[in-house]
C-alpha atoms as a PDB file:
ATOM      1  CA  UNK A   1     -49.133   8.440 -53.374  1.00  0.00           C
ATOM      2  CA  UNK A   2     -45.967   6.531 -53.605  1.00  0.00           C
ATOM      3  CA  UNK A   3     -45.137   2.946 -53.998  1.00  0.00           C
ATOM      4  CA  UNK A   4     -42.638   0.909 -52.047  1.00  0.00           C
ATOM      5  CA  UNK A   5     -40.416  -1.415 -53.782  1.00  0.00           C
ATOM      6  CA  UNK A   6     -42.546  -3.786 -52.658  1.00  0.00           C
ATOM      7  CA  UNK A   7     -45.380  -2.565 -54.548  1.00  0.00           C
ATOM      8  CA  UNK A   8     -47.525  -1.449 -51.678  1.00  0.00           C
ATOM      9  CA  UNK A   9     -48.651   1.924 -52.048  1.00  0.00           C
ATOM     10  CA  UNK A  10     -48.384   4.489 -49.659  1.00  0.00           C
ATOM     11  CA  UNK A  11     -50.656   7.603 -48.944  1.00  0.00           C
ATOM     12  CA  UNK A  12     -48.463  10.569 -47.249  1.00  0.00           C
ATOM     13  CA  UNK A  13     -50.472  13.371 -46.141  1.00  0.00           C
ATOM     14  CA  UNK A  14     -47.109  16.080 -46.101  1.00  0.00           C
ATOM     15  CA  UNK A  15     -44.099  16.013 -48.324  1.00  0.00           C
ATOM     16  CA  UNK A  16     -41.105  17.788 -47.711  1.00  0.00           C
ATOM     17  CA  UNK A  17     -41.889  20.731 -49.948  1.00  0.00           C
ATOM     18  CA  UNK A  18     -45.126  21.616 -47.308  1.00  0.00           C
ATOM     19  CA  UNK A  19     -44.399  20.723 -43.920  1.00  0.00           C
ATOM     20  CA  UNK A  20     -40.960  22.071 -42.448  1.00  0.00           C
ATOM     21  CA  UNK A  21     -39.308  19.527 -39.892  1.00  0.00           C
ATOM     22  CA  UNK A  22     -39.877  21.455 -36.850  1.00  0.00           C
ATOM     23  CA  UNK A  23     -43.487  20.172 -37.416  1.00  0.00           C
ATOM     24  CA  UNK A  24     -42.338  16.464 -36.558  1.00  0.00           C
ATOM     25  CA  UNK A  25     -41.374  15.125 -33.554  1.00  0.00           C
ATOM     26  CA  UNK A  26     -38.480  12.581 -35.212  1.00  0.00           C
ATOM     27  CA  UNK A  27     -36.824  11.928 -38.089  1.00  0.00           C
ATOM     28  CA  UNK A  28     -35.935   8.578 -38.919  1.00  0.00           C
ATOM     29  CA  UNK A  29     -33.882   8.043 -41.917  1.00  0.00           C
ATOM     30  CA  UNK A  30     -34.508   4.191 -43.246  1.00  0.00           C
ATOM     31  CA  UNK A  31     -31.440   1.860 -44.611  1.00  0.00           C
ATOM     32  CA  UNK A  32     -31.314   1.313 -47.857  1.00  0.00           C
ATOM     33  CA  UNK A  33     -28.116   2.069 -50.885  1.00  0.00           C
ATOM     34  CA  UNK A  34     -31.291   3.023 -53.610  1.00  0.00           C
ATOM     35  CA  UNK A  35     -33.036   5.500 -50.837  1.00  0.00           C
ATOM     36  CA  UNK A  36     -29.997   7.272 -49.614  1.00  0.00           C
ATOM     37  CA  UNK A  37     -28.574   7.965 -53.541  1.00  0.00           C
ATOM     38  CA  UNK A  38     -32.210   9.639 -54.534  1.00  0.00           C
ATOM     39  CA  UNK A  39     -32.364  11.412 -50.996  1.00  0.00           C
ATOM     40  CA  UNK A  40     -28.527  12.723 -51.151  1.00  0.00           C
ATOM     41  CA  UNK A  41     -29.153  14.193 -54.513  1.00  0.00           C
ATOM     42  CA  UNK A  42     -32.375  16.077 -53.095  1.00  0.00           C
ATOM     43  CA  UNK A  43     -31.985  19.703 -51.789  1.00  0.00           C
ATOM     44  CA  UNK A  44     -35.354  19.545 -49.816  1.00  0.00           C
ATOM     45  CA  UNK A  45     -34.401  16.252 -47.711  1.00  0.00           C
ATOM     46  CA  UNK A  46     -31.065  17.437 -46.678  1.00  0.00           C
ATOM     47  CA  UNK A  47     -32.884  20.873 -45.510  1.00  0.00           C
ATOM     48  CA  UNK A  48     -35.539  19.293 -43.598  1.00  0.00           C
ATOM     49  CA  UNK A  49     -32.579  16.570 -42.239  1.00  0.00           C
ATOM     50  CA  UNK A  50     -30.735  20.155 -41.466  1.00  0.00           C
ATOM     51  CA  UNK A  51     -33.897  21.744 -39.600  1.00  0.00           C
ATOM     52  CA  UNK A  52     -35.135  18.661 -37.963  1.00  0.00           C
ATOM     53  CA  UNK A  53     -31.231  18.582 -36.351  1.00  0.00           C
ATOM     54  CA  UNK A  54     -31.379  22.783 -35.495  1.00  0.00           C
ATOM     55  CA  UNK A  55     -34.719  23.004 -33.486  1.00  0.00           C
ATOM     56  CA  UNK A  56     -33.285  19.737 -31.064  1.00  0.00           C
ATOM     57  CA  UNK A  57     -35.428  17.211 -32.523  1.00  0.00           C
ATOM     58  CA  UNK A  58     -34.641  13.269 -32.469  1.00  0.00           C
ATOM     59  CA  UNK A  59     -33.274  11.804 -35.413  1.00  0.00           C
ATOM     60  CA  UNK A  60     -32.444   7.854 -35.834  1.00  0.00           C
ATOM     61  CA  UNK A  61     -30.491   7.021 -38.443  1.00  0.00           C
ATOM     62  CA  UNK A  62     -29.912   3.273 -39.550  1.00  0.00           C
ATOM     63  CA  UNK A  63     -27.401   1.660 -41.578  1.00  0.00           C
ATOM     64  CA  UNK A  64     -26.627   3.715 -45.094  1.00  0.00           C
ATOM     65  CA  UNK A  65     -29.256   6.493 -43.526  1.00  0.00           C
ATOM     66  CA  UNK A  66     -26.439   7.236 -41.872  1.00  0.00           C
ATOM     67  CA  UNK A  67     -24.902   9.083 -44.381  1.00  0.00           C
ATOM     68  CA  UNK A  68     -27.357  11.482 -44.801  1.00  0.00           C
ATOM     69  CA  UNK A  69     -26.496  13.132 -41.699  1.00  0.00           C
ATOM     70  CA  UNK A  70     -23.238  13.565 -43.058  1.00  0.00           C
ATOM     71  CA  UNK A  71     -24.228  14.831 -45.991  1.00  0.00           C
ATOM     72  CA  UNK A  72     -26.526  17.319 -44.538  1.00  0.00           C
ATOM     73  CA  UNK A  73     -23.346  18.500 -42.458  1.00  0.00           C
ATOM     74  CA  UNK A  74     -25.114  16.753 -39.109  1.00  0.00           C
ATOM     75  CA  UNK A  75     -22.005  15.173 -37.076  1.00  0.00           C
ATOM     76  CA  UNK A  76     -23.378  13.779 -33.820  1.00  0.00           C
ATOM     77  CA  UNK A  77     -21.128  15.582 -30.951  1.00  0.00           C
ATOM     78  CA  UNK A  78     -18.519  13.345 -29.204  1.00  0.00           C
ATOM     79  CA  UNK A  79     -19.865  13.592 -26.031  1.00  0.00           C
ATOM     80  CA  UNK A  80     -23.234  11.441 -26.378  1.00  0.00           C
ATOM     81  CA  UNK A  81     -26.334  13.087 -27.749  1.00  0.00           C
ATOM     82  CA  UNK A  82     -29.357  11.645 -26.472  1.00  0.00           C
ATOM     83  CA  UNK A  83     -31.389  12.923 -29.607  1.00  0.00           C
ATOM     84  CA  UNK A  84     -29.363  11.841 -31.966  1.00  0.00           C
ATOM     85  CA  UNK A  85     -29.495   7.596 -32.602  1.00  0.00           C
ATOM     86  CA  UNK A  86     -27.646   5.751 -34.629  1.00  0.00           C
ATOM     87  CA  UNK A  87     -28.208   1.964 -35.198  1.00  0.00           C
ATOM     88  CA  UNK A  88     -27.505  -0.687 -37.611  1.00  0.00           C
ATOM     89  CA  UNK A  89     -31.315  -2.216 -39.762  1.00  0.00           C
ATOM     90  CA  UNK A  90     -29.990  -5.317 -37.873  1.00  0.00           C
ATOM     91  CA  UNK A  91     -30.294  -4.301 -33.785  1.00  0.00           C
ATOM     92  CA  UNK A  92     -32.981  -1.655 -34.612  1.00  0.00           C
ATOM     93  CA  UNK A  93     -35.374  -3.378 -31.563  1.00  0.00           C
ATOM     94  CA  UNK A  94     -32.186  -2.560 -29.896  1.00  0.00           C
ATOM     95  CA  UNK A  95     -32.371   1.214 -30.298  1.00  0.00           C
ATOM     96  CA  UNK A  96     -36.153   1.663 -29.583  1.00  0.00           C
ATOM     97  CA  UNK A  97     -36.457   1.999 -26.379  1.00  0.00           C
ATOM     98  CA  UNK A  98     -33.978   4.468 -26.518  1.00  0.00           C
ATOM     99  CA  UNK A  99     -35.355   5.933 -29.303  1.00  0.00           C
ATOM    100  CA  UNK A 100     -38.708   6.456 -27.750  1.00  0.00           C
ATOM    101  CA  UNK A 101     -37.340   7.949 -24.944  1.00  0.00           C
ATOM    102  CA  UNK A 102     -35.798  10.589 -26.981  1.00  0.00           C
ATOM    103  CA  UNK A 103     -38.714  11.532 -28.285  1.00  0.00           C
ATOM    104  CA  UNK A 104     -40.782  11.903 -25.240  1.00  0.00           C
ATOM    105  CA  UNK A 105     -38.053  14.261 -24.280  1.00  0.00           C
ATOM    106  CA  UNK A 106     -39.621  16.281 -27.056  1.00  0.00           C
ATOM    107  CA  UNK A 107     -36.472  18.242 -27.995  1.00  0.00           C
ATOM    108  CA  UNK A 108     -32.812  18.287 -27.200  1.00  0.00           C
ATOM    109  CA  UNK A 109     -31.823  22.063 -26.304  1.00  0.00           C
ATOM    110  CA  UNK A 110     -28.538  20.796 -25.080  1.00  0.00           C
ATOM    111  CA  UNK A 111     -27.607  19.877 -28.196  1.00  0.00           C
ATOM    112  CA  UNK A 112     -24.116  21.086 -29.003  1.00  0.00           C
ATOM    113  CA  UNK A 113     -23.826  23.507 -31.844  1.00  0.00           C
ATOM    114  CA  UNK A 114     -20.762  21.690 -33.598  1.00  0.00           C
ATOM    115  CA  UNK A 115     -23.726  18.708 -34.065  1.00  0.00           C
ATOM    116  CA  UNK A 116     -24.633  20.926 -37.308  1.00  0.00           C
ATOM    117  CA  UNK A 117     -21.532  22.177 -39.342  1.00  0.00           C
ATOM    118  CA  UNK A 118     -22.971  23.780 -42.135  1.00  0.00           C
END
């Protein structure tokens, strides 16, 4: 169980210490300063950030999330990847229709390898 800073609790069924991200079809990674500074300092989120990246799945990142790609080595290629999303919190309606269709792709296989450098 874990409670939002609103105070609404939140049943999770998996954690990242049982279920390996090639399990999951996306990754987003939330804005947020307080999030990112307890996730960057976590070994197990920037592994399952790392697999989600390796086996092609999508990953949207929004504002500060951001920087946990980077800090799990993930630098999205120059030339566009289409699994890969990165949006401001502001314009995220913006991104989801792109975001879905990255999903339904189901994974990204032409995913450059430079995307992960570590």
């Amino acid at each position: 169980m874990f409670v939002a800073a609103s105070g609404e609790k939140i049943e999770a069924g998996k954690s990242l210490e049982n279920a390996p991200g090639v399990l999951f079809d996306a990754l987003v990674l939330p804005d947020g300063r307080d999030a990112v500074q307890l996730l960057a300092g976590n070994a197990d989120a920037q592994e399952f950030i790392k697999n989600v990246c390796k086996h092609g799945k999508t990953l949207l990142a929004l504002g500060a999330g951001q920087e946990l790609l980077e800090m799990a080595g993930i630098k999205p290629s120059r030339t566009k990847d289409a699994g890969i999303l990165l949006a401001e919190s502001t314009h995220v309606a913006e991104i989801i229709p792109a975001f879905m269709d990255a999903i339904a792709a189901h994974r990204h296989p032409d995913r450059e390898s430079e995307t992960l450098t570590s």
